[in-house]
PDB file of N, CA and C in Angstrom:
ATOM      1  N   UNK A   1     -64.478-206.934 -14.622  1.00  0.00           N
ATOM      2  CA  UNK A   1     -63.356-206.665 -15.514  1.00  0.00           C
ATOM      3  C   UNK A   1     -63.384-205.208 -15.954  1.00  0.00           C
ATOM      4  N   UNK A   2     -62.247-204.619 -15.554  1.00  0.00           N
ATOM      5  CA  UNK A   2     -62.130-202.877 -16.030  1.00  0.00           C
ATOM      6  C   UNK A   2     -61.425-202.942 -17.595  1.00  0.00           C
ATOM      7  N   UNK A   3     -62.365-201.879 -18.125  1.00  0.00           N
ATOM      8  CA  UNK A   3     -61.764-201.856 -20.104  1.00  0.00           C
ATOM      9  C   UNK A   3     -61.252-200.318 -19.656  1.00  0.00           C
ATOM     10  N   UNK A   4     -60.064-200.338 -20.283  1.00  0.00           N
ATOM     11  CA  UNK A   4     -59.541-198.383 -20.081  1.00  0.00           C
ATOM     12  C   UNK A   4     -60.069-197.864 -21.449  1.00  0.00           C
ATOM     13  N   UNK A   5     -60.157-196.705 -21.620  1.00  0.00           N
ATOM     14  CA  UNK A   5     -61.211-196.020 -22.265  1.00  0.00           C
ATOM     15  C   UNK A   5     -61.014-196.287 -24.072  1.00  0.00           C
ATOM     16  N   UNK A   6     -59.469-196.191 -24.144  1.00  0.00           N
ATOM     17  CA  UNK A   6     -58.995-196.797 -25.811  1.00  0.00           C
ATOM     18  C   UNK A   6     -60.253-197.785 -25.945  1.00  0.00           C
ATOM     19  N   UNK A   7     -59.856-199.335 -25.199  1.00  0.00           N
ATOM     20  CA  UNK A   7     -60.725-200.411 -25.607  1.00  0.00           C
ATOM     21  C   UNK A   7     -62.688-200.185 -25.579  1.00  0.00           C
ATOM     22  N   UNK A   8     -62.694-199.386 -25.030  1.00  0.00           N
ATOM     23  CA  UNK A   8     -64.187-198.892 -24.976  1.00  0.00           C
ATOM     24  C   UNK A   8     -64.816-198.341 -26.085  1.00  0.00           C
ATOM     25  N   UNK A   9     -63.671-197.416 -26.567  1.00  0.00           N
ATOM     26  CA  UNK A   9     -63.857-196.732 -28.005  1.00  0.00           C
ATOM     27  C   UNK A   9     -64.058-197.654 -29.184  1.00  0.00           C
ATOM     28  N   UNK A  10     -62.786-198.673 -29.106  1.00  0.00           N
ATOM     29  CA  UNK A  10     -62.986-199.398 -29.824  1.00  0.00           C
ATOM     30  C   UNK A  10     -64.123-200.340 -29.991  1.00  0.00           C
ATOM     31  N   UNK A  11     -64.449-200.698 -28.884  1.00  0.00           N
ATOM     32  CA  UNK A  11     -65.764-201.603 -28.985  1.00  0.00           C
ATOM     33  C   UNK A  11     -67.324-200.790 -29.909  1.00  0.00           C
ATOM     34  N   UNK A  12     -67.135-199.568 -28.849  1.00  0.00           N
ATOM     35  CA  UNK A  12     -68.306-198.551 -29.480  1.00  0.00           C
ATOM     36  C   UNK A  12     -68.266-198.429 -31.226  1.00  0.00           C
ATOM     37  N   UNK A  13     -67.042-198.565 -31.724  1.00  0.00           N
ATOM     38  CA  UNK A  13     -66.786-198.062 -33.343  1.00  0.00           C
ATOM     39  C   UNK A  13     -67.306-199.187 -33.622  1.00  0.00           C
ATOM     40  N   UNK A  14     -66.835-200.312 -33.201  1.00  0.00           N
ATOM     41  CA  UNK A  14     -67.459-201.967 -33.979  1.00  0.00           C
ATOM     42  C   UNK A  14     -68.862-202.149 -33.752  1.00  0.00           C
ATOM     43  N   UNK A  15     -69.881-200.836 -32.725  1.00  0.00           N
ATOM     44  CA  UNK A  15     -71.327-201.648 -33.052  1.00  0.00           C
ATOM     45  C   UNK A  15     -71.850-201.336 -34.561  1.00  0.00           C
ATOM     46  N   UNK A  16     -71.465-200.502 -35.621  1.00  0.00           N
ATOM     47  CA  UNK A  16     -71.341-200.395 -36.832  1.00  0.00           C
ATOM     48  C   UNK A  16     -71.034-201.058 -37.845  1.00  0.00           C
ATOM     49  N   UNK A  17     -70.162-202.662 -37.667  1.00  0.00           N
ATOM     50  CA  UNK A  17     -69.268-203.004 -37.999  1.00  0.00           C
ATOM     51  C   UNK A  17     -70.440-203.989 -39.422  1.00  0.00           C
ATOM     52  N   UNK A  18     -69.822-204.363 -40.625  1.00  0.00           N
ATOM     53  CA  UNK A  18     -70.280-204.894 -41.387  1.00  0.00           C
ATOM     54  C   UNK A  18     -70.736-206.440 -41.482  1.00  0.00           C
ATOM     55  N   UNK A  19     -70.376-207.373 -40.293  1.00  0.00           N
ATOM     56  CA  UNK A  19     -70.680-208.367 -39.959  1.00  0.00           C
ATOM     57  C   UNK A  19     -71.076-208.201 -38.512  1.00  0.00           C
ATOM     58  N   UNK A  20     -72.670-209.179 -38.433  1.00  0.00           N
ATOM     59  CA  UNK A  20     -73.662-209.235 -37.777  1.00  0.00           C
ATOM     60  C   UNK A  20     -72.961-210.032 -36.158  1.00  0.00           C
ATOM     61  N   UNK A  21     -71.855-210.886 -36.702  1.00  0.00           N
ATOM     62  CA  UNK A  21     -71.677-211.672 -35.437  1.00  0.00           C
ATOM     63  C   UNK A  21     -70.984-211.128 -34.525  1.00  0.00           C
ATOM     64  N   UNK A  22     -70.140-209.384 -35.693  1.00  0.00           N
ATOM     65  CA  UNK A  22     -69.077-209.122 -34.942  1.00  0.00           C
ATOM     66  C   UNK A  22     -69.942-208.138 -33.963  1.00  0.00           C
ATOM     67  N   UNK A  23     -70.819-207.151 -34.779  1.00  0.00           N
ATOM     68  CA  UNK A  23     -71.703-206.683 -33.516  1.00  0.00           C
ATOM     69  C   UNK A  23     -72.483-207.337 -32.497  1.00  0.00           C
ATOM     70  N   UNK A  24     -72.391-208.625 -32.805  1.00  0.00           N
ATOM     71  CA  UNK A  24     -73.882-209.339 -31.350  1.00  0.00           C
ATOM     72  C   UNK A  24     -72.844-209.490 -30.266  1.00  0.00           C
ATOM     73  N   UNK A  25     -71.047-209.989 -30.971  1.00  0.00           N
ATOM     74  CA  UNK A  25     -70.280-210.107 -29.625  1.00  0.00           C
ATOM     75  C   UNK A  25     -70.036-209.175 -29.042  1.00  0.00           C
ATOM     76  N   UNK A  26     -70.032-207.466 -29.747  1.00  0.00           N
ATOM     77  CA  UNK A  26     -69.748-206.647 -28.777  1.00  0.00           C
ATOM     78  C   UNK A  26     -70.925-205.780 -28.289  1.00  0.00           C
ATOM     79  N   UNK A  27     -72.080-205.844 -28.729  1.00  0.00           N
ATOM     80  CA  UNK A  27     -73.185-205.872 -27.555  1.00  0.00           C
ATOM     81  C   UNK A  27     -73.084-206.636 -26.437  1.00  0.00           C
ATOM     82  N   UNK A  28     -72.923-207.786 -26.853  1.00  0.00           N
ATOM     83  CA  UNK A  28     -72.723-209.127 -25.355  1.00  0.00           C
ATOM     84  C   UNK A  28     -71.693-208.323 -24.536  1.00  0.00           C
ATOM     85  N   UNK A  29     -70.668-208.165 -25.155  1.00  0.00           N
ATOM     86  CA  UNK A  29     -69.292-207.740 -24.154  1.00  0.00           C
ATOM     87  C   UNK A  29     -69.380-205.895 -23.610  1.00  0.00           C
ATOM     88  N   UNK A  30     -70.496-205.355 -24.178  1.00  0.00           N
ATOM     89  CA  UNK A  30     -70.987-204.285 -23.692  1.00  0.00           C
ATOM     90  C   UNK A  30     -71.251-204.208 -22.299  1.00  0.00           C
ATOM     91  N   UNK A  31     -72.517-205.490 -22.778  1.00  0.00           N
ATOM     92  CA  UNK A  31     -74.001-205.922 -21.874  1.00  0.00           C
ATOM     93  C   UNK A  31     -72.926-206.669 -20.557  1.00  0.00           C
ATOM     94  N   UNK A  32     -72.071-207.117 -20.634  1.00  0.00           N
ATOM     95  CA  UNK A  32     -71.311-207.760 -19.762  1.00  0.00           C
ATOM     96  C   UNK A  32     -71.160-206.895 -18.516  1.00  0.00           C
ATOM     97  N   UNK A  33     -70.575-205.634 -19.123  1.00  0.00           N
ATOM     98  CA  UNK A  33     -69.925-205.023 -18.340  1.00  0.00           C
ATOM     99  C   UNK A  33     -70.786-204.156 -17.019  1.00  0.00           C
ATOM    100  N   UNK A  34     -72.059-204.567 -17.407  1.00  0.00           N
ATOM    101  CA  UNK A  34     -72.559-203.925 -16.358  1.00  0.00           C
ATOM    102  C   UNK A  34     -73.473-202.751 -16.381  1.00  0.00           C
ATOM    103  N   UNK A  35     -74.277-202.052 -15.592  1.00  0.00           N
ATOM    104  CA  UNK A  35     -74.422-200.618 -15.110  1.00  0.00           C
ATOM    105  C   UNK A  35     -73.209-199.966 -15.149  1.00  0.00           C
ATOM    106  N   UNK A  36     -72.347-200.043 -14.520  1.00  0.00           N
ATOM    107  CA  UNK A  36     -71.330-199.109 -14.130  1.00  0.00           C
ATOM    108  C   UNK A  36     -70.965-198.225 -15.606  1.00  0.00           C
ATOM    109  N   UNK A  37     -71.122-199.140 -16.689  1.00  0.00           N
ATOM    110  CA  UNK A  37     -70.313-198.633 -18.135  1.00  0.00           C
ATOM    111  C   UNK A  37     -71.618-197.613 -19.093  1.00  0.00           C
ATOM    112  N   UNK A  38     -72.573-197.183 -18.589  1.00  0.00           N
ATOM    113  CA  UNK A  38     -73.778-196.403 -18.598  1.00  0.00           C
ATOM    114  C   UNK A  38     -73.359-194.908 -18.858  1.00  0.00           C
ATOM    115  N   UNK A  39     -72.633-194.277 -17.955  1.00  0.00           N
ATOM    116  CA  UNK A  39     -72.036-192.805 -18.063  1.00  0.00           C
ATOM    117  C   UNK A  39     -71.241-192.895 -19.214  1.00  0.00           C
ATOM    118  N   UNK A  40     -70.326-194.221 -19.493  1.00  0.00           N
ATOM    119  CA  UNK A  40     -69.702-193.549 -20.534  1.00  0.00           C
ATOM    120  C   UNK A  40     -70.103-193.508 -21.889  1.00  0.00           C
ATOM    121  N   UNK A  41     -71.133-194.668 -22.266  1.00  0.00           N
ATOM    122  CA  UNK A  41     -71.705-195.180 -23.300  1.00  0.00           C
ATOM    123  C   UNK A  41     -73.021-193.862 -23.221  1.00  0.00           C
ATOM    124  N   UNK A  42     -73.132-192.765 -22.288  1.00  0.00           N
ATOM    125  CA  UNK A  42     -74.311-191.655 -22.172  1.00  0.00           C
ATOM    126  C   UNK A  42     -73.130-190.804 -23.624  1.00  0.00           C
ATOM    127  N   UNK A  43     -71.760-190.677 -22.995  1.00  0.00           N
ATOM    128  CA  UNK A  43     -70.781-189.894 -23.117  1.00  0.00           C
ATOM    129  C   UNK A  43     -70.265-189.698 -24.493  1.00  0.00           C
ATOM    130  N   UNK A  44     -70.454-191.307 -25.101  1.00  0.00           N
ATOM    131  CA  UNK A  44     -70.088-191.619 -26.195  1.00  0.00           C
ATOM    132  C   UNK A  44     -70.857-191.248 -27.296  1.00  0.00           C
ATOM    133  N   UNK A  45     -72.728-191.584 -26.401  1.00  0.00           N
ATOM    134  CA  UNK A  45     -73.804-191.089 -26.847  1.00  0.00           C
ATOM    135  C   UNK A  45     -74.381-189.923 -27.882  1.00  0.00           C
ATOM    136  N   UNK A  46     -73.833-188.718 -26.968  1.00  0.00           N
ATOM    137  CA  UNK A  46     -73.580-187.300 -27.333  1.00  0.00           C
ATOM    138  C   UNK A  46     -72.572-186.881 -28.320  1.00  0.00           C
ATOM    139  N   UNK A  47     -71.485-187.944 -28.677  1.00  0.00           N
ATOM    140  CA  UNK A  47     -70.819-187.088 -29.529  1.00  0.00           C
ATOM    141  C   UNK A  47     -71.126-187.071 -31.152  1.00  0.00           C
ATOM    142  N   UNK A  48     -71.317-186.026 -31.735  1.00  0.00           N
ATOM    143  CA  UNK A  48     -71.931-185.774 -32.883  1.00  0.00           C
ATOM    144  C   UNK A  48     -71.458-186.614 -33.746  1.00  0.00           C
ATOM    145  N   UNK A  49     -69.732-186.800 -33.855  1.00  0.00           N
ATOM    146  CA  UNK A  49     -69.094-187.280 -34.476  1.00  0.00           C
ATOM    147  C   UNK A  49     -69.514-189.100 -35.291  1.00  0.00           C
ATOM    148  N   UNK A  50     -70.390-189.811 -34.076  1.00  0.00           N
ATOM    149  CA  UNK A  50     -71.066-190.704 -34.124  1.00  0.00           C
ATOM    150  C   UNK A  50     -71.803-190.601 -35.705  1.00  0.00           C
ATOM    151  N   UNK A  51     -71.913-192.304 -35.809  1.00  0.00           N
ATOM    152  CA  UNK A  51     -72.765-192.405 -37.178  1.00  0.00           C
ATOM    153  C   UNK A  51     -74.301-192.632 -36.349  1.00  0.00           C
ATOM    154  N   UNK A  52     -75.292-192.191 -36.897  1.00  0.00           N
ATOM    155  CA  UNK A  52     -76.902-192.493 -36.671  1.00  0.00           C
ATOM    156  C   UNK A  52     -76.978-194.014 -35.793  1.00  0.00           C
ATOM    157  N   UNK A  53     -76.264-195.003 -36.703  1.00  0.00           N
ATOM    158  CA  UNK A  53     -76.339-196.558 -36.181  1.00  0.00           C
ATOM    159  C   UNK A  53     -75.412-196.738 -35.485  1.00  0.00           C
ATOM    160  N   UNK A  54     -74.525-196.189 -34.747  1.00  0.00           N
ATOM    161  CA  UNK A  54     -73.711-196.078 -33.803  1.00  0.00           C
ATOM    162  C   UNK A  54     -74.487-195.654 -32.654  1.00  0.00           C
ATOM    163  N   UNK A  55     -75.275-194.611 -32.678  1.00  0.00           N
ATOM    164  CA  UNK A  55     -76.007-193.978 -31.661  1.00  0.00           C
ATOM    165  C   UNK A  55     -77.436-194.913 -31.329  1.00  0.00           C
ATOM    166  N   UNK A  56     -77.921-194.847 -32.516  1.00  0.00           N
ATOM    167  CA  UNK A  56     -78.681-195.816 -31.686  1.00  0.00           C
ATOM    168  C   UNK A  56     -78.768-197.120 -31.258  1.00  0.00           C
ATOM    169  N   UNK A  57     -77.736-197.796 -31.944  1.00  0.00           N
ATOM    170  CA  UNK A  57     -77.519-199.092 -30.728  1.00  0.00           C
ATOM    171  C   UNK A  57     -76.614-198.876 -29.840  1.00  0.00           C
ATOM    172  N   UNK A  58     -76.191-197.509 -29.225  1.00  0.00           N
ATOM    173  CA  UNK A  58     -75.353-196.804 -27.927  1.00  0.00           C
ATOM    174  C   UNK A  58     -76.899-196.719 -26.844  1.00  0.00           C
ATOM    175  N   UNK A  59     -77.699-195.814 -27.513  1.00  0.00           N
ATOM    176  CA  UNK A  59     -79.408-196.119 -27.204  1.00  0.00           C
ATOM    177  C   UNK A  59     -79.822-197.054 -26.529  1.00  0.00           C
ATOM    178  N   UNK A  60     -79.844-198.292 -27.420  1.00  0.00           N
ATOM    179  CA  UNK A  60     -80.605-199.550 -27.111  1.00  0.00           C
ATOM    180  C   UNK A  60     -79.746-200.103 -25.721  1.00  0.00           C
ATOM    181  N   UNK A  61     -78.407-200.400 -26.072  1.00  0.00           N
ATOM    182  CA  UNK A  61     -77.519-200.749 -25.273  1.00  0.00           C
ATOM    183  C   UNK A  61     -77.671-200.120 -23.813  1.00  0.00           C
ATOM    184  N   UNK A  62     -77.905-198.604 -23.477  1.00  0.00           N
ATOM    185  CA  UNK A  62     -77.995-198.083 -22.448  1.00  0.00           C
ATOM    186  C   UNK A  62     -79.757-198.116 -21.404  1.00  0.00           C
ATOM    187  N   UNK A  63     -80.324-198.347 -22.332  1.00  0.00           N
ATOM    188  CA  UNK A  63     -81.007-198.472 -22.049  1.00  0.00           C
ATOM    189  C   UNK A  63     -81.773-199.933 -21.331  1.00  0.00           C
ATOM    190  N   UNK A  64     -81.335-201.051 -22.305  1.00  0.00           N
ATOM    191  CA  UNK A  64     -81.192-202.528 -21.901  1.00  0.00           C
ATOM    192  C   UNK A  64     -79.985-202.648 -20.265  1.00  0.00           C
ATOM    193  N   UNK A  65     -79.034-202.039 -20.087  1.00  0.00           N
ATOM    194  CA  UNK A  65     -78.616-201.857 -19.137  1.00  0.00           C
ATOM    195  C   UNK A  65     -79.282-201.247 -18.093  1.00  0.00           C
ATOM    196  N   UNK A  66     -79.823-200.081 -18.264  1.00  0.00           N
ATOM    197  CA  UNK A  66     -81.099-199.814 -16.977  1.00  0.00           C
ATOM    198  C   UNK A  66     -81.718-200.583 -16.494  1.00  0.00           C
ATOM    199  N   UNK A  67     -82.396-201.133 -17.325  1.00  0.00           N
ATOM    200  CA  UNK A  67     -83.587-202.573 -17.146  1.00  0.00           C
ATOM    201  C   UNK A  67     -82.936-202.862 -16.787  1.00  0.00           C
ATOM    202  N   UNK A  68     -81.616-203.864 -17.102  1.00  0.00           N
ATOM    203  CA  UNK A  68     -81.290-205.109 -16.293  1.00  0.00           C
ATOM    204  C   UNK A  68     -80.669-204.380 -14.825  1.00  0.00           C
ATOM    205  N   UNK A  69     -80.153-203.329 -14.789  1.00  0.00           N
ATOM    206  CA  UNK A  69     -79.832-202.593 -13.115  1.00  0.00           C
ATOM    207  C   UNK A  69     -80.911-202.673 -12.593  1.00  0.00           C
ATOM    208  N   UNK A  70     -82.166-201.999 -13.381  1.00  0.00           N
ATOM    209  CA  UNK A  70     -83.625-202.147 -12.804  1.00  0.00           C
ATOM    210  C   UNK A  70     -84.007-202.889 -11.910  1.00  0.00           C
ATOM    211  N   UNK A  71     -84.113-203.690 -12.740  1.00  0.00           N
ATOM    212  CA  UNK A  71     -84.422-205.414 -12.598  1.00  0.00           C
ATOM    213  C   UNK A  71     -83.821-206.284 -11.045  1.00  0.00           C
ATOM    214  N   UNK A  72     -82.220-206.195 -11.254  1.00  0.00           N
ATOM    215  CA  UNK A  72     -81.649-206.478 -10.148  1.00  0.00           C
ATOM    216  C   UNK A  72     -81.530-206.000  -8.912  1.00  0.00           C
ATOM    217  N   UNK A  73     -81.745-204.297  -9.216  1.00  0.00           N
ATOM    218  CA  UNK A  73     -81.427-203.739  -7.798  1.00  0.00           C
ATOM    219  C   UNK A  73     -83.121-203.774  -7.137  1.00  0.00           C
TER     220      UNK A  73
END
């Protein structure tokens, strides 16, 4: 499933979000998407503009995606 970049953003702003369930679904729907979504979540990574807890579960997230590319390939 392809997300165009709006919905990507949006997901990235909600790993911040003030309820716990709303961030575990959009880690899941992160984690869904694959390796492929790695460059942009690097992309999103870098921008200063980011809150601390934005970045680092952009971090965790990219990184848990390696492993599991790891893992599979």
């Amino acid at each position: 499933m392809e997300l165009r970049d709006s919905e990507l953003k949006a997901l990235v702003s909600l790993l911040d979000d003030d309820d716990s369930e709303v961030v575990t679904m959009v880690e899941s729907k992160i984690k869904s998407l694959g390796g492929n979504i790695i460059p942009y979540l690097e992309d999103r990574w870098e921008e200063s503009s980011l809150s601390p807890v934005i970045q680092r579960k952009l971090e965790d997230l990219i990184h848990d995606l390696q492993f599991n590319s790891f893992e599979k390939g």
